[in-house]
C-alpha atoms as a PDB file:
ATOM      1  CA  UNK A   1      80.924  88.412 194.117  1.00  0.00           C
ATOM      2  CA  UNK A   2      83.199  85.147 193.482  1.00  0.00           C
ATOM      3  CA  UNK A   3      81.362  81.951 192.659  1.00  0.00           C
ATOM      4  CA  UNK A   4      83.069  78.931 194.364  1.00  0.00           C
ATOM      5  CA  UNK A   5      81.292  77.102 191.594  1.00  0.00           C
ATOM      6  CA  UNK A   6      83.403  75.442 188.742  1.00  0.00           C
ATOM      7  CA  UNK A   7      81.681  77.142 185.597  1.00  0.00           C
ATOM      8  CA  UNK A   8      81.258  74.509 182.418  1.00  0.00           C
ATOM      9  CA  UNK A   9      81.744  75.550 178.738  1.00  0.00           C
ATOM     10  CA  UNK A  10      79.823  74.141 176.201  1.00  0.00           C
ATOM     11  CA  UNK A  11      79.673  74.281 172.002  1.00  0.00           C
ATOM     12  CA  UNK A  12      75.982  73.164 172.304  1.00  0.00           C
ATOM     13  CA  UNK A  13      74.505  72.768 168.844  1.00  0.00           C
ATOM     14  CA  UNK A  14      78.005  73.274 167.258  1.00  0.00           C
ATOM     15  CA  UNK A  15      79.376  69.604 168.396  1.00  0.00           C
ATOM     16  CA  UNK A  16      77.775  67.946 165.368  1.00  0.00           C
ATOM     17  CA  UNK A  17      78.528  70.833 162.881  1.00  0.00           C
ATOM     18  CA  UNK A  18      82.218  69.993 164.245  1.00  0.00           C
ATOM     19  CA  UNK A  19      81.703  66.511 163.900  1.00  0.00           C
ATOM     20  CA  UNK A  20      80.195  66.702 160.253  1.00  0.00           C
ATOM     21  CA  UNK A  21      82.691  68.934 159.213  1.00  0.00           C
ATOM     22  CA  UNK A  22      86.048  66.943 160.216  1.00  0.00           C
ATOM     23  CA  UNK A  23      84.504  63.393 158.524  1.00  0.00           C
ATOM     24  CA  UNK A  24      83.679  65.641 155.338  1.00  0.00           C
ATOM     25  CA  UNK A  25      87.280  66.757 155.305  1.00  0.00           C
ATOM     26  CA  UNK A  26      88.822  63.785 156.428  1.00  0.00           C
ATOM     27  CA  UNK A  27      87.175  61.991 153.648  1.00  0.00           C
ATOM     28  CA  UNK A  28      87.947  64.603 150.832  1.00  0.00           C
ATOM     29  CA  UNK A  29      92.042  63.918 151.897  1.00  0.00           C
ATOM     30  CA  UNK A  30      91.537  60.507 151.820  1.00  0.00           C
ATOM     31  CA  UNK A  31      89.889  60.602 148.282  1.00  0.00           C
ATOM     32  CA  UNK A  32      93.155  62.240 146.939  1.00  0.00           C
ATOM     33  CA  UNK A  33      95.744  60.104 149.059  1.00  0.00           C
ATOM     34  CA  UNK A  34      96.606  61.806 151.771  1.00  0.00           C
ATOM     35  CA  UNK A  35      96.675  60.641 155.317  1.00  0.00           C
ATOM     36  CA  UNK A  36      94.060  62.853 157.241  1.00  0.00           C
ATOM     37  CA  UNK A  37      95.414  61.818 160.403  1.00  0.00           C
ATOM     38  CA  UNK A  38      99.075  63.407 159.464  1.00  0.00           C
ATOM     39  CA  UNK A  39      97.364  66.120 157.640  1.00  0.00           C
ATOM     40  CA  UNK A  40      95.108  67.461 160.434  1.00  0.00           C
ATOM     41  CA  UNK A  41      97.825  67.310 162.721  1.00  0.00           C
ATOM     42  CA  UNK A  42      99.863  69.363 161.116  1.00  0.00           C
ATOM     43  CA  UNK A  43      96.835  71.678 160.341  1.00  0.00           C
ATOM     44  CA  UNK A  44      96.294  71.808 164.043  1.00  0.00           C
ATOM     45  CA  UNK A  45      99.628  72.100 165.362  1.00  0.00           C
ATOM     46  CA  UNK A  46     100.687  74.887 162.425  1.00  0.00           C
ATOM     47  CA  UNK A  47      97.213  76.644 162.019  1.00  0.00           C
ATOM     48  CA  UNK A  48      98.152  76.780 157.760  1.00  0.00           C
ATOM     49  CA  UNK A  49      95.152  75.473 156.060  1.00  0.00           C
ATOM     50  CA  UNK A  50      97.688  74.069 153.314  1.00  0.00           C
ATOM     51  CA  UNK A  51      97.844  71.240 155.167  1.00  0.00           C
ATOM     52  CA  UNK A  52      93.851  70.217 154.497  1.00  0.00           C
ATOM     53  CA  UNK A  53      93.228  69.942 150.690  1.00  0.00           C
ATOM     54  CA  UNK A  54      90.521  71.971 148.858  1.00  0.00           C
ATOM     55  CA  UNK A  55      89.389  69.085 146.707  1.00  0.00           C
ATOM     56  CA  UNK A  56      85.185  69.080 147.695  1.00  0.00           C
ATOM     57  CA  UNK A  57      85.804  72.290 149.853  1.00  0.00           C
ATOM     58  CA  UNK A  58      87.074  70.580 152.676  1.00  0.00           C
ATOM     59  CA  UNK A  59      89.714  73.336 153.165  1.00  0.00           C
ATOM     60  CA  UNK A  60      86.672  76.056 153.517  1.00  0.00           C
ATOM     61  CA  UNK A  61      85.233  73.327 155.546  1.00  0.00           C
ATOM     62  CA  UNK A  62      87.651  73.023 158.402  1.00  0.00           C
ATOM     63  CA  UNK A  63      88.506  76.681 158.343  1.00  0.00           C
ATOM     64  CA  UNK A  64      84.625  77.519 159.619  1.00  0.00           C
ATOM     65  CA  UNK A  65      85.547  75.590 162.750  1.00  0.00           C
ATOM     66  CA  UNK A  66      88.345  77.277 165.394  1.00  0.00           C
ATOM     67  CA  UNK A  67      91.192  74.655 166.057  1.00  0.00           C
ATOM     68  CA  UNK A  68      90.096  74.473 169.387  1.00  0.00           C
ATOM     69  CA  UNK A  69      86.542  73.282 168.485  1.00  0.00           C
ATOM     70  CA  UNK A  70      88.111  70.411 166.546  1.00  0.00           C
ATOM     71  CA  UNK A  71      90.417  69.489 169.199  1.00  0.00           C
ATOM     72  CA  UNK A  72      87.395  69.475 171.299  1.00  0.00           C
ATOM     73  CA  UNK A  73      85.311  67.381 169.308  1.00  0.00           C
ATOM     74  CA  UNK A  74      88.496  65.235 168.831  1.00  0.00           C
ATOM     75  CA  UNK A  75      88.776  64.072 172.586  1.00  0.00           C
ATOM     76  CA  UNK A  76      84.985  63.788 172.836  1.00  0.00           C
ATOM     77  CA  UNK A  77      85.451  61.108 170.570  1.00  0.00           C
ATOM     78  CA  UNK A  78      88.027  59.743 171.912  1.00  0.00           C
ATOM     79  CA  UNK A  79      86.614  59.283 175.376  1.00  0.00           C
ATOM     80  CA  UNK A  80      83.112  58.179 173.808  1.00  0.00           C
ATOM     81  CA  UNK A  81      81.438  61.390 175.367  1.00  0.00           C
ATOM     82  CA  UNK A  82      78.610  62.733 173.535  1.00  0.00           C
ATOM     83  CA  UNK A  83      78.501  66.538 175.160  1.00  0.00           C
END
């Protein structure tokens, strides 16, 4: 049977992990002069971790998340939406 219902996906409890994790690495680049704005977007338009340093772990960090969960979490903020 088709549903004529649009179906919603949610991260649930994962939205602040996401959240945590991208300040935490943002910071960490910051700390050792880079720009984390040019640095996650190349991270998230070339998928190669290089881009996110590994000063504090922040390269481990960002890796636990999928690109699409920080994209996500991205845009939520963006648009002031909490879930």
């Amino acid at each position: 049977m088709v549903s004529e219902e649009t179906m919603m996906f949610r991260f649930g409890a994962e939205e602040n992990k996401a959240a945590k994790i991208i300040r935490e690495s943002c910071a960490s680049m910051e700390k050792k002069g880079y720009n984390p704005i040019n640095q996650m977007v190349g991270y998230l338009l070339s998928g190669d971790p290089t881009y996110v340093t590994s000063y504090e772990d922040a390269r481990k960090k960002i890796r636990q998340l999928e690109r699409d969960e920080i994209l996500e979490e991205l845009i939520r903020f963006y648009l002031g939406k909490k879930a």
